[in-house]
Protein backbone atom coordinates (compact mmCIF):
# COMPACT_ATOMS: atom_id res chain seq x y z
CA UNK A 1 42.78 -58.79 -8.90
CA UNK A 2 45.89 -59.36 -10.65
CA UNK A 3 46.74 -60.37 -13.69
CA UNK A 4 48.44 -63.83 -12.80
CA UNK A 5 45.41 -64.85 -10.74
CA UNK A 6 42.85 -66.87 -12.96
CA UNK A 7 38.71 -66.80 -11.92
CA UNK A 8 37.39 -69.98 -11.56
CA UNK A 9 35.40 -69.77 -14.94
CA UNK A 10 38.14 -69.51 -16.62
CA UNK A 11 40.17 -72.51 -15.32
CA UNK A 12 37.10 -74.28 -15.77
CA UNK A 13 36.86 -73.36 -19.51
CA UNK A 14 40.53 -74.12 -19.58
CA UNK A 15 40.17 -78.07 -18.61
CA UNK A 16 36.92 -78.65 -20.59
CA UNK A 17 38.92 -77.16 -23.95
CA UNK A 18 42.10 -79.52 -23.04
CA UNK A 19 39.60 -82.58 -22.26
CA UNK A 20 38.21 -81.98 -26.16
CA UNK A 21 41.92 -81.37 -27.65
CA UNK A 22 42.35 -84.77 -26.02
CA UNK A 23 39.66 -86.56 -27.26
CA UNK A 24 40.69 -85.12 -30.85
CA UNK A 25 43.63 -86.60 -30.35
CA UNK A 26 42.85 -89.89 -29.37
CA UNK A 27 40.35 -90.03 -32.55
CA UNK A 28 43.18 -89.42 -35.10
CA UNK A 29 45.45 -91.93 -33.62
CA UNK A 30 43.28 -94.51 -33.36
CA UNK A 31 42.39 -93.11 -37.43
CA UNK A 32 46.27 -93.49 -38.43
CA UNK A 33 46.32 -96.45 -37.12
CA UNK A 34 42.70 -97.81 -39.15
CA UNK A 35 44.32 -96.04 -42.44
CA UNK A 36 47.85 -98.06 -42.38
CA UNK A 37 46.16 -101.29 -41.40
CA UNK A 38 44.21 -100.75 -44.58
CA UNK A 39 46.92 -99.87 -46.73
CA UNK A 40 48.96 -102.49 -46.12
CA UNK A 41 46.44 -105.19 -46.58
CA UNK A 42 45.59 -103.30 -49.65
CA UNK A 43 48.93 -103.63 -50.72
CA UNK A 44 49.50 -106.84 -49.70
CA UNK A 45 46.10 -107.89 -51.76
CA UNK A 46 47.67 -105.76 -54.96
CA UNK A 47 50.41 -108.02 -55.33
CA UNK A 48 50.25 -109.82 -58.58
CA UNK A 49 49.46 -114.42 -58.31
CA UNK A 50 51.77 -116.01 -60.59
CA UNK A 51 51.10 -119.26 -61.60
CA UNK A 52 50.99 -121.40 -59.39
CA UNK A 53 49.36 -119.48 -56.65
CA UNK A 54 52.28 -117.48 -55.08
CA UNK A 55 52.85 -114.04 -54.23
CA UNK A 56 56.13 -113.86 -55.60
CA UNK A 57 58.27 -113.44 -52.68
CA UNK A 58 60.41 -116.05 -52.57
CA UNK A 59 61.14 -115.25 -56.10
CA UNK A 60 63.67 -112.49 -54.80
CA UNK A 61 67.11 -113.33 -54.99
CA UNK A 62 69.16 -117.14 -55.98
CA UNK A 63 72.23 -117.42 -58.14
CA UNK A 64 72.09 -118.11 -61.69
CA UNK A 65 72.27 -121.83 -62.57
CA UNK A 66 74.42 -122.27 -65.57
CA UNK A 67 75.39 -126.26 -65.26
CA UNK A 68 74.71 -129.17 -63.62
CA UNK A 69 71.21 -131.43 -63.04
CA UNK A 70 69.02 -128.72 -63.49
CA UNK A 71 70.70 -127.65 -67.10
CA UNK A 72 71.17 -131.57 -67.94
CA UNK A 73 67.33 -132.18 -67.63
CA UNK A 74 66.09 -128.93 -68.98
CA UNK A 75 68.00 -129.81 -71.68
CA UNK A 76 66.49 -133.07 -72.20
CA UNK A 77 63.03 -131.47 -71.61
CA UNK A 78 64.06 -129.95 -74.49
CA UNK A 79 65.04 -132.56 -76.66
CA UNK A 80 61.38 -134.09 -75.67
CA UNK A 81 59.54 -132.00 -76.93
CA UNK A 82 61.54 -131.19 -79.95
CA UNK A 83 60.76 -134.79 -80.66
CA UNK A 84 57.30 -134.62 -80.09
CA UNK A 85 56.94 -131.55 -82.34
CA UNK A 86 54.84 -129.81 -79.66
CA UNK A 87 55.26 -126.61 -82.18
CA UNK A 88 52.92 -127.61 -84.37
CA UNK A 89 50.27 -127.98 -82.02
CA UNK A 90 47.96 -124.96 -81.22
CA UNK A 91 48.91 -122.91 -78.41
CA UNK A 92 52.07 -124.66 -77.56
CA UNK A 93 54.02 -122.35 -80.08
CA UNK A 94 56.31 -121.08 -77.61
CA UNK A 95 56.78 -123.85 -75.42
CA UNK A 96 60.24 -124.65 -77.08
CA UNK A 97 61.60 -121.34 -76.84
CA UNK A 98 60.57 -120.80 -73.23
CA UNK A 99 61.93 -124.02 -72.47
CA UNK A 100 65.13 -122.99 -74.28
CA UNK A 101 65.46 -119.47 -72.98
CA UNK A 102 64.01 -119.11 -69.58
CA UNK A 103 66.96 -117.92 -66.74
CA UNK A 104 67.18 -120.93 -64.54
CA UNK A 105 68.17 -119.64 -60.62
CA UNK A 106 69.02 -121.63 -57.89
CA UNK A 107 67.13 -120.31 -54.40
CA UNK A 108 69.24 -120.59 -51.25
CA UNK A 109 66.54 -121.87 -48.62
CA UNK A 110 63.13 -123.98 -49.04
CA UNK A 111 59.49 -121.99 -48.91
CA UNK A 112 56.37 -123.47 -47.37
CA UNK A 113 53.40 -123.69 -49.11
CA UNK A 114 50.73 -121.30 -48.33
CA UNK A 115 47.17 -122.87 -46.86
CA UNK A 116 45.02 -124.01 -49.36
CA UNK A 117 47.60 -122.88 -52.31
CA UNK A 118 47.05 -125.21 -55.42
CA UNK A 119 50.65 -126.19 -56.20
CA UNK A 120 50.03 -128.86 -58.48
CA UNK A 121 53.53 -130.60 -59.91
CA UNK A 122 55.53 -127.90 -58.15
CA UNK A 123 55.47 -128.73 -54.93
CA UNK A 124 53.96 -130.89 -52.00
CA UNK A 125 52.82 -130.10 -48.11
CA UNK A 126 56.49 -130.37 -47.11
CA UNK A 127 58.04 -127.88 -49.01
CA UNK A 128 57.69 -126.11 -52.84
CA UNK A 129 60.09 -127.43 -55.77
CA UNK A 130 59.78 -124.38 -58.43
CA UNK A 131 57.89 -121.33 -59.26
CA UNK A 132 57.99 -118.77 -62.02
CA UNK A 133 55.96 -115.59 -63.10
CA UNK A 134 53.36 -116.49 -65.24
CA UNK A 135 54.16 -114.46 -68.39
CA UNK A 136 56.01 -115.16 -71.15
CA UNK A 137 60.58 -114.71 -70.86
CA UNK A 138 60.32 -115.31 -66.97
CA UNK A 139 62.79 -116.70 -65.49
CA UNK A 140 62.17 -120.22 -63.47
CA UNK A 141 63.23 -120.49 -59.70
CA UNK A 142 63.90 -124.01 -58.50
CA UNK A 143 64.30 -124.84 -54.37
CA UNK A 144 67.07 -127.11 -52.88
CA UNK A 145 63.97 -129.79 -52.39
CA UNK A 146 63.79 -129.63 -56.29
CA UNK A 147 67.52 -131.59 -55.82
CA UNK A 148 65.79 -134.27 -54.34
CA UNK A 149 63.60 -135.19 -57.43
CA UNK A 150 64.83 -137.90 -59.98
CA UNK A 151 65.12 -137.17 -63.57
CA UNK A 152 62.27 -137.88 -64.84
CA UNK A 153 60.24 -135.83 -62.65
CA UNK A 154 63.01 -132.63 -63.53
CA UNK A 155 62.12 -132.83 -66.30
CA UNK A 156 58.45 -132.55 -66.26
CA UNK A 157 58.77 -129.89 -63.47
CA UNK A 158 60.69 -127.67 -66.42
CA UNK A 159 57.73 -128.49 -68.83
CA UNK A 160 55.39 -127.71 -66.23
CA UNK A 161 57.04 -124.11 -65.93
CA UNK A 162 57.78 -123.60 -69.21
CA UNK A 163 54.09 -124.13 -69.65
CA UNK A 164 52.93 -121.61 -66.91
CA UNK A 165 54.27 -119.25 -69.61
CA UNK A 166 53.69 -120.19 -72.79
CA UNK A 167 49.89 -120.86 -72.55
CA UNK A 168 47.09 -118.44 -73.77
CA UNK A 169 46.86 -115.93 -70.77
CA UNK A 170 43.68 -116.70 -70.03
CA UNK A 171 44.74 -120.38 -68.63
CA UNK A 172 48.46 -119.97 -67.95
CA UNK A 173 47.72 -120.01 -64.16
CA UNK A 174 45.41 -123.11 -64.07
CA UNK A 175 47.25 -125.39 -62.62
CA UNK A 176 44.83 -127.92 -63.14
CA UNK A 177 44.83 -127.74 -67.19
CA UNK A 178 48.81 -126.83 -66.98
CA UNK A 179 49.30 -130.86 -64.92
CA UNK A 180 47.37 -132.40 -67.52
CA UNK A 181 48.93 -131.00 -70.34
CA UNK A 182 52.64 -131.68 -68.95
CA UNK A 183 51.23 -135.10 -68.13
CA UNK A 184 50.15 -135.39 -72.06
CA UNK A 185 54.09 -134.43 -73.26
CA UNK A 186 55.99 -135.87 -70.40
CA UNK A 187 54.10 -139.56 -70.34
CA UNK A 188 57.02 -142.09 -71.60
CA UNK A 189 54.65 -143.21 -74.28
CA UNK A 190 53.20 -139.27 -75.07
CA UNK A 191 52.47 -138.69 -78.56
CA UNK A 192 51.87 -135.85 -80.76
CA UNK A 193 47.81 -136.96 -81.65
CA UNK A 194 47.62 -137.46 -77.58
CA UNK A 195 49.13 -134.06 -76.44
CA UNK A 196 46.96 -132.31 -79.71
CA UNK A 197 43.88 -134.18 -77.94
CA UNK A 198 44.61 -133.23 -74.40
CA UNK A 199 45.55 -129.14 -75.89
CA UNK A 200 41.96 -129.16 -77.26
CA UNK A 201 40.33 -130.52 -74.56
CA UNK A 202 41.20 -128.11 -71.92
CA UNK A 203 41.77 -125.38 -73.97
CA UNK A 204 38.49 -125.45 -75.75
CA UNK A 205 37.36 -121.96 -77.29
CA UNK A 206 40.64 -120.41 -76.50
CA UNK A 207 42.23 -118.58 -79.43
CA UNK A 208 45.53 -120.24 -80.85
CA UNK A 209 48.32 -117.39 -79.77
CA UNK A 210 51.74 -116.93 -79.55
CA UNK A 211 54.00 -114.73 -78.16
CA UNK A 212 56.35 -113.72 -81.12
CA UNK A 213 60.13 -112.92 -79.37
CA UNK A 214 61.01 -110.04 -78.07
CA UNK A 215 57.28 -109.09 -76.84
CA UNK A 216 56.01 -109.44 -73.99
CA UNK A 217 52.59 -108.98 -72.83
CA UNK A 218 50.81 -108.92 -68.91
CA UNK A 219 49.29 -111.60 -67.81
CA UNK A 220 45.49 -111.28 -68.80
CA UNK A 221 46.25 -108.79 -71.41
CA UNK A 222 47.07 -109.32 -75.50
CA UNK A 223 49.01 -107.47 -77.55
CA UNK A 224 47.79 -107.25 -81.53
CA UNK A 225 51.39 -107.36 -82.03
CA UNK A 226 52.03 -110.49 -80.30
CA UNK A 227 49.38 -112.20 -81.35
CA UNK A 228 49.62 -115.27 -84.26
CA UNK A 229 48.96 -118.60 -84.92
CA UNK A 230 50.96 -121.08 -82.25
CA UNK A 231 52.18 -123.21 -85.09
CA UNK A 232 53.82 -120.43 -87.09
CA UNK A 233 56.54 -121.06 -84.92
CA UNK A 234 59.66 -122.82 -86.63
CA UNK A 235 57.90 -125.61 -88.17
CA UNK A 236 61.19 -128.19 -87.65
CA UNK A 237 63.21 -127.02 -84.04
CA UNK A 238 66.17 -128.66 -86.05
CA UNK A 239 66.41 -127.05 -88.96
CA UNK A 240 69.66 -127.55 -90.30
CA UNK A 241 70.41 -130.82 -91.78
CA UNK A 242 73.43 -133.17 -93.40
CA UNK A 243 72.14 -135.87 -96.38
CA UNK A 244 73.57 -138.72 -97.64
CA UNK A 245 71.98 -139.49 -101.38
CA UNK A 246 72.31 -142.05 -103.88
CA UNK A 247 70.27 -142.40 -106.97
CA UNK A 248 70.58 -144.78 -109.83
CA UNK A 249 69.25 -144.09 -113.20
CA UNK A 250 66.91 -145.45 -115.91
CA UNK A 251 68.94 -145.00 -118.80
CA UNK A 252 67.79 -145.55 -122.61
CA UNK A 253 70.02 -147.57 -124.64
CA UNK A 254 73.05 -146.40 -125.03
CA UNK A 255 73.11 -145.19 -128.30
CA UNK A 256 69.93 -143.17 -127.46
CA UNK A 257 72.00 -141.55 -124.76
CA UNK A 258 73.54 -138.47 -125.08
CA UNK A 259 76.31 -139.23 -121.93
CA UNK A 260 75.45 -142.64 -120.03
CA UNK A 261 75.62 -141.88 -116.12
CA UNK A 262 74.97 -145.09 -114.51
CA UNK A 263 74.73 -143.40 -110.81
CA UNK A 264 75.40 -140.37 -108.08
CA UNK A 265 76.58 -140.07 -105.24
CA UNK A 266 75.88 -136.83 -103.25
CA UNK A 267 76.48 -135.11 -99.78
CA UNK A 268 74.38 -132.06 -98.72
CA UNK A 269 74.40 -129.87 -96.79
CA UNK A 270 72.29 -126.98 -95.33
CA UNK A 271 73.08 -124.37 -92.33
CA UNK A 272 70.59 -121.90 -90.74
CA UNK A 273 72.50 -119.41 -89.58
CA UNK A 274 71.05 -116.72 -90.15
CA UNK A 275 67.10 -114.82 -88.95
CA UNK A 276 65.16 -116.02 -86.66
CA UNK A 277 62.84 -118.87 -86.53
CA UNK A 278 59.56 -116.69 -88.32
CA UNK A 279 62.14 -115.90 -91.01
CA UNK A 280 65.53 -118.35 -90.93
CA UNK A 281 67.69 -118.15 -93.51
CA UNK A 282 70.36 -120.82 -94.46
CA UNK A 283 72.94 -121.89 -96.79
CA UNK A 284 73.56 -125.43 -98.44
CA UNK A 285 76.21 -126.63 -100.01
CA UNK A 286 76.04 -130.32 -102.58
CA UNK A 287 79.15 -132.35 -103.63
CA UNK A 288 78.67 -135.09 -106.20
CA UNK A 289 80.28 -138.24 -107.01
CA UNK A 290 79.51 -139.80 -110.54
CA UNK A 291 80.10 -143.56 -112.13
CA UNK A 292 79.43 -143.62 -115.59
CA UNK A 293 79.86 -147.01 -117.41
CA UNK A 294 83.15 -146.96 -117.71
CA UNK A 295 84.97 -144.30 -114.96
CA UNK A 296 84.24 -142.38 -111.91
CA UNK A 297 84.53 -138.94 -111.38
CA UNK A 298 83.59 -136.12 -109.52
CA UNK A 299 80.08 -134.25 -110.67
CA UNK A 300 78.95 -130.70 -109.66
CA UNK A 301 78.92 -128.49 -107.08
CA UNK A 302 75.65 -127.32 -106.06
CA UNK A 303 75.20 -124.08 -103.98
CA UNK A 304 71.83 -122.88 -102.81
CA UNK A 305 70.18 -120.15 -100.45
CA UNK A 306 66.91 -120.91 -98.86
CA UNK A 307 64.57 -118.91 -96.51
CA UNK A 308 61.16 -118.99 -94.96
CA UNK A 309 58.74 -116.88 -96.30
CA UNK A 310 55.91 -117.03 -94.10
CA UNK A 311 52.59 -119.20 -92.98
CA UNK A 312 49.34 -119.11 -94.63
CA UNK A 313 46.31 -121.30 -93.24
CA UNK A 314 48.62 -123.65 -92.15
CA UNK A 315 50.62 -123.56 -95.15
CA UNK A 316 54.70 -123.16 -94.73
CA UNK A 317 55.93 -121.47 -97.53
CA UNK A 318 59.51 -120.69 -98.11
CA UNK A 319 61.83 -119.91 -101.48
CA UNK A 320 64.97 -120.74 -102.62
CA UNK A 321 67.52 -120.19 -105.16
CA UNK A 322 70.52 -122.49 -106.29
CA UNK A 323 73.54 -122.81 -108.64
CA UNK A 324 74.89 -125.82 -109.90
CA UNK A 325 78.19 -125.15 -111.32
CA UNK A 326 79.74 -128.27 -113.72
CA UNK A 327 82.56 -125.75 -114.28
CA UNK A 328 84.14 -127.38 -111.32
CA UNK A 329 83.30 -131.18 -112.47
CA UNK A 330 85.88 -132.89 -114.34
CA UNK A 331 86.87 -132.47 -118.20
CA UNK A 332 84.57 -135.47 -118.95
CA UNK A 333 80.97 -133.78 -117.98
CA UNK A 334 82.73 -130.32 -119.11
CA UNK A 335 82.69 -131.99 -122.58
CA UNK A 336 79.35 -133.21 -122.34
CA UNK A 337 75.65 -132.14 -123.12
CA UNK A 338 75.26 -132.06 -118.99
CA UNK A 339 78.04 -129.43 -118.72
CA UNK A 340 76.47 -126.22 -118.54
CA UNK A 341 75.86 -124.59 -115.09
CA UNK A 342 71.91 -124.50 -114.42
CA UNK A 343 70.52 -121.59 -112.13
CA UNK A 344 67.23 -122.77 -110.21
CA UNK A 345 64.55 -120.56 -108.58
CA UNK A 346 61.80 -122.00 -106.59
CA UNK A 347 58.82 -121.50 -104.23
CA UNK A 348 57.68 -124.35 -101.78
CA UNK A 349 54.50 -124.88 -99.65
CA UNK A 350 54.14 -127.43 -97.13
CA UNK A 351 51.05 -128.60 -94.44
CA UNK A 352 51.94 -131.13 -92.13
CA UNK A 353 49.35 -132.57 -89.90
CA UNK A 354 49.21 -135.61 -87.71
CA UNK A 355 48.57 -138.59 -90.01
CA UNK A 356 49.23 -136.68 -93.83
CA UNK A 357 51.51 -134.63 -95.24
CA UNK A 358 51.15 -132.41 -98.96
CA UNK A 359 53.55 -130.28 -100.77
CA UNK A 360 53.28 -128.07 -103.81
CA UNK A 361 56.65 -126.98 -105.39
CA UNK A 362 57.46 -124.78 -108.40
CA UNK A 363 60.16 -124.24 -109.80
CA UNK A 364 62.45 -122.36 -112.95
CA UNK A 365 65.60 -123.39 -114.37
CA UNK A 366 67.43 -121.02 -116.39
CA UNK A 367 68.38 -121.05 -119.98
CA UNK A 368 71.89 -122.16 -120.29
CA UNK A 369 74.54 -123.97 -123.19
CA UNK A 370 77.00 -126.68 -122.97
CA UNK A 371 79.19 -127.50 -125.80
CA UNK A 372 81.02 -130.41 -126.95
CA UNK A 373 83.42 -131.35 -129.24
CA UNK A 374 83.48 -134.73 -131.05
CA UNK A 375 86.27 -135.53 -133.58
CA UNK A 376 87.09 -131.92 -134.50
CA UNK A 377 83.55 -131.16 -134.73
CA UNK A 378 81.96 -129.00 -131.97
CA UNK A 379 78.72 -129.15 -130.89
CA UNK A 380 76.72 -126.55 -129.08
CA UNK A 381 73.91 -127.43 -126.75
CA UNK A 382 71.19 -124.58 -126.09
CA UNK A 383 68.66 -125.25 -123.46
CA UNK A 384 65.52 -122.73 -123.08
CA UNK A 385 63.77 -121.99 -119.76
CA UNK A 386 62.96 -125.65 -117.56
CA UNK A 387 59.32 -125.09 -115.65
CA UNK A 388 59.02 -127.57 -112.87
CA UNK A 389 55.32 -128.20 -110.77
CA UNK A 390 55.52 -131.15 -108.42
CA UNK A 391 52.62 -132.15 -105.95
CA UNK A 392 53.67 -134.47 -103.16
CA UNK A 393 51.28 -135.94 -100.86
CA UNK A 394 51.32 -138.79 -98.07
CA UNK A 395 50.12 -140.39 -95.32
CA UNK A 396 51.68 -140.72 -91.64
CA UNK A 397 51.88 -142.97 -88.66
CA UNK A 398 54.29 -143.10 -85.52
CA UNK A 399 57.34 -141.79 -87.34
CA UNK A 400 55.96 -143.50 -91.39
CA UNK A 401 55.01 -141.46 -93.88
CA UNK A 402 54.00 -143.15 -97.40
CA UNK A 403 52.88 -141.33 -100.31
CA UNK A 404 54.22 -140.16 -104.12
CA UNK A 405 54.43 -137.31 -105.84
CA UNK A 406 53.80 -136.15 -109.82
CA UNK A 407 55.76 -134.00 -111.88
CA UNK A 408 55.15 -131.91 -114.91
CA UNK A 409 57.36 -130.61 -116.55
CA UNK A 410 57.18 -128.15 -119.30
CA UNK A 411 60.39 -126.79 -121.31
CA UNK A 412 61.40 -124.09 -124.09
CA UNK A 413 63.35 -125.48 -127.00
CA UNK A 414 66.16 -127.91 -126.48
CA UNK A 415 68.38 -126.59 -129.84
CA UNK A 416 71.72 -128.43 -131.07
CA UNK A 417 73.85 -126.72 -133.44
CA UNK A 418 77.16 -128.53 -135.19
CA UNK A 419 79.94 -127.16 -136.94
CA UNK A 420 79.20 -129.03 -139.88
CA UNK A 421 76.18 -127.60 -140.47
CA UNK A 422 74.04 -130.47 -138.01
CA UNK A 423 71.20 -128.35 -136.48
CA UNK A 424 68.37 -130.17 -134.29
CA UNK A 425 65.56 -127.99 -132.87
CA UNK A 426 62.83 -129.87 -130.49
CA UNK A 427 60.48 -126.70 -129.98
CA UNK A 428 58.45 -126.49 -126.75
CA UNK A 429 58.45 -129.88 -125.01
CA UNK A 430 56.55 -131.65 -122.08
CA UNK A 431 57.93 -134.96 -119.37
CA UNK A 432 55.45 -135.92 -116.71
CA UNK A 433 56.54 -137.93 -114.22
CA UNK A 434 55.67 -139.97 -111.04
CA UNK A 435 57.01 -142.18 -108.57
CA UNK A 436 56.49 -143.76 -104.93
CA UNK A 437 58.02 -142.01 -101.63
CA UNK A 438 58.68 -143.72 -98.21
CA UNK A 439 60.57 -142.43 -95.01
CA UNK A 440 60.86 -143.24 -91.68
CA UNK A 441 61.70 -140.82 -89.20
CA UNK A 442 63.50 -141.40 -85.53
CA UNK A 443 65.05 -138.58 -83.33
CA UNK A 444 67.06 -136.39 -85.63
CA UNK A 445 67.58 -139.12 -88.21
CA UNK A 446 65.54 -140.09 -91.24
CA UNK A 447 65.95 -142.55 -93.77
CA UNK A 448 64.20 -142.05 -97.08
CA UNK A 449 63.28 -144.09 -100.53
CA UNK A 450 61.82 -142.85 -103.65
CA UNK A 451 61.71 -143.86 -107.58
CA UNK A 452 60.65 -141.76 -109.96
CA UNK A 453 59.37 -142.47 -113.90
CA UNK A 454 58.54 -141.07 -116.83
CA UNK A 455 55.27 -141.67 -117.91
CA UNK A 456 54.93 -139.52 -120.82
CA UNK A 457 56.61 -136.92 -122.80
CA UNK A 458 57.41 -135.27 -125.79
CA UNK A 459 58.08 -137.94 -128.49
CA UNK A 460 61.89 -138.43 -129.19
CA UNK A 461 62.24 -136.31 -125.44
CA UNK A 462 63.82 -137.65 -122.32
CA UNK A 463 65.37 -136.18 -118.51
CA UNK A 464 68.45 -135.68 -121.18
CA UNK A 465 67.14 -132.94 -122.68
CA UNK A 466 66.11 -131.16 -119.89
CA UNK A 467 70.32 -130.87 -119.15
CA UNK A 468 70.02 -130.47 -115.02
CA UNK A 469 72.09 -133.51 -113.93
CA UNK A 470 71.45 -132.41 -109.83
CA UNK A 471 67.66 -131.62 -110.47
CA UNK A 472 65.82 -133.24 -112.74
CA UNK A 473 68.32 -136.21 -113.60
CA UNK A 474 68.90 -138.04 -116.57
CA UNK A 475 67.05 -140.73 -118.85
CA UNK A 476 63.57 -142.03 -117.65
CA UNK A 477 64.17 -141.77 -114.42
CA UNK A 478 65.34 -142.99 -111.11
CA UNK A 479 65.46 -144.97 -107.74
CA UNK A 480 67.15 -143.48 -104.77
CA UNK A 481 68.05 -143.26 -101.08
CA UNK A 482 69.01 -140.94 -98.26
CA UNK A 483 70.21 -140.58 -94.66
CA UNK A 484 69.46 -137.18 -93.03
CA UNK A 485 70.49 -136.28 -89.77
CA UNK A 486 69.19 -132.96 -88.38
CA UNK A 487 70.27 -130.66 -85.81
């Protein structure tokens, strides 16, 4: 036999081991095929829901929407909640700034909705209107059949979104509690006791969070860092204000008064811009206008510095430091018991809730002298340390708020020394004082009233004595006015 011919057993051998490598083959095909099917419905099942029930395809791509209807109604979103005050409800402390800062983008082509996907405001059967990741700093994609919506309903779709990620984690992707919440704040008659109402309702046992800027945390996850109260967010969103202020004094009669000032008139203003809103920092700036019985002239110039200091069970707390300097007033106050410059340091705390309002504030005002001369004699006016407490405290309704405040004040010695020899030392002396308070409040304006009187002192011891023209005032007392328009 040769060695090319091949015995029967061996062919046979030969087809049964090629019939196995066959059937080996066949099984890990038809495995390859079982393992990628797998993985990719694995993968597809992996991909993350965002809030409203998508995948998060379509949120690939659009261009970057910078004006137009979309920015014109997110702004006035905006401004609607900024009225409402939304940030000093519990777990709405970001809403403003995710409203504010959220990447707006402009998608090229509609989406479907998926079968059974709960869309809520964003969408209906025919086609989707906006979507967004539901974490806080996403950005918020709006369809061409969002274009097709009228204002009002623009606007609640950027709530709506804005709310998908500003919410506790835990609920940011229930559409059900986000509708009725954006319902509460976009209603034309929504108010801040209805919204707080709805916010408790359907968030009920959910810890009051925030997200503090800059930090950002996975949906069903919570950083320690990120974590504080929702209304230690800027307590007003319009912080920075202009004020128109007149007062008119109480004076004694006018030989009891050291310089008669029948009246001021004063602009202020304060800036913030500076920090951010858990610490803002801003700058104000007073101009004065006096009328005195018998001229008018201009008073001091008051500069200050104020910042926020923090929050404390619901407490805002901030400080603040200011310089009135009457060595820019005219020769009259120079020559005056009123015309030294008086440095002020001060600590405020302030809780605001939905129908009352109270306010502690302490303050210091620094020793100082003024002199004066009065037919070739020369007169030298030495005030000691001013201590200032003041409680304010109010009621409020739809905008009202009514209340009054006290004042004690306690003083070192008030000391007047003469070149003839006159010398006039009052020691340690006491005013307490009290007075009404009323303000109304629309928008950005308000328009506030107050008097103020002194009830008791020091005998021989008036607002004269106390030599802070700007602060404390002169006399026994006064009734006054302002316009304030924030931004």
């Amino acid at each position: 036999m040769s060695n090319d011919s091949v015995s029967p057993i061996s062919l046979n051998a030969l087809l049964k081991h090629r019939t196995r490598l066959l059937r080996i083959g066949v099984g890990v095909g038809i495995g390859l095929v079982l393992t990628l099917g797998l993985t990719t419905q694995t993968a597809f099942a992996s991909i993350t829901k965002i809030g409203n029930g998508d995948d998060g395809g379509d949120l690939e791509g659009g261009k970057l929407v910078k004006s137009g209807i979309l920015i014109e109604t997110r702004n006035k979103a905006l401004d609607r909640v900024r009225r409402l005050g939304t940030e000093n409800v519990d777990n709405l402390g970001t809403l403003i700034p995710e409203l504010e800062k959220s990447d707006i983008y402009l998608v090229t082509r509609d989406v479907a909705p998926k079968m059974g996907e709960d869309k809520g405001m964003e969408g209906t059967k025919d086609g989707v209107y906006a979507r967004t990741f539901a974490e806080p700093h996403a950005a918020t994609r709006f369809f061409p059949a969002a274009l097709t919506l009228n204002e009002e309903q623009l606007i609640a779709l950027h709530i709506h979104e804005a709310l998908h990620r500003s919410l506790p984690a835990q609920v940011r992707e229930n559409e059900d509690i986000v509708t009725k919440i954006t319902l509460a704040i976009a209603a034309p008659d929504a108010s801040l006791d209805r919204v707080r109402r709805v916010v408790a309702a359907e968030l009920k046992g959910q810890t009051p969070v925030a997200q503090t800027e800059g930090e950002v945390s996975a949906p069903g996850s919570v950083s320690a860092k990120a974590e504080i109260r929702a209304s230690e967010t800027v307590r007003a969103s319009r912080p920075s204000s202009v004020t128109y202020t007149y007062k008119s004094f109480f004076l004694p009669a006018k030989e009891k008064s050291s310089y008669p000032i029948d009246s001021v008139h004063s602009v202020t203003s304060v800036l913030y811009p500076f920090g951010i809103w858990k610490s803002a920092f801003g700058l104000g700036m007073e101009l004065s206008y006096l009328k005195t019985p018998d001229q008018q002239l201009m008073g001091p110039l008051n500069l200050s510095a104020r910042v926020r200091l923090g929050w404390v069970k619901d407490y805002d707390i901030s400080g603040y430091v200011s310089h009135s300097l009457n060595s820019y007033s005219a020769d009259e106050i120079k020559n005056s018991p009123l015309g030294r410059d008086v440095t002020t340091v001060g600590v405020n705390l302030r809780r605001d809730e939905s129908d009352f309002y109270i306010e502690n504030n302490f303050s210091v005002a620094l020793s100082g002298e003024a002199d004066r001369t009065i037919s070739n004699v020369k007169y030298t006016y030495e005030y000691g340390n001013v201590y200032a407490a003041t409680v304010r405290a109010g009621g409020k309704h739809k905008g009202f708020e009514l209340g009054g405040f006290a004042e004690v004040v306690l003083a070192d010695s008030f000391k007047v020394r003469g070149t003839d020899d006159y010398t006039k030392d009052s020691g340690r002396f006491r005013i307490i004082g009290i007075g009404p308070e009323f303000s109304y409040t629309k928008d950005a304006l308000k328009f506030s009233t107050s008097a103020r009187w002194v009830i008791d002192s020091t005998p021989n011891i008036g607002l004269d004595e106390v030599g802070d023209l700007m602060g404390r005032g002169i006399g026994q007392g006064f009734v006054s006015g302002s316009a304030t328009l924030r931004f």
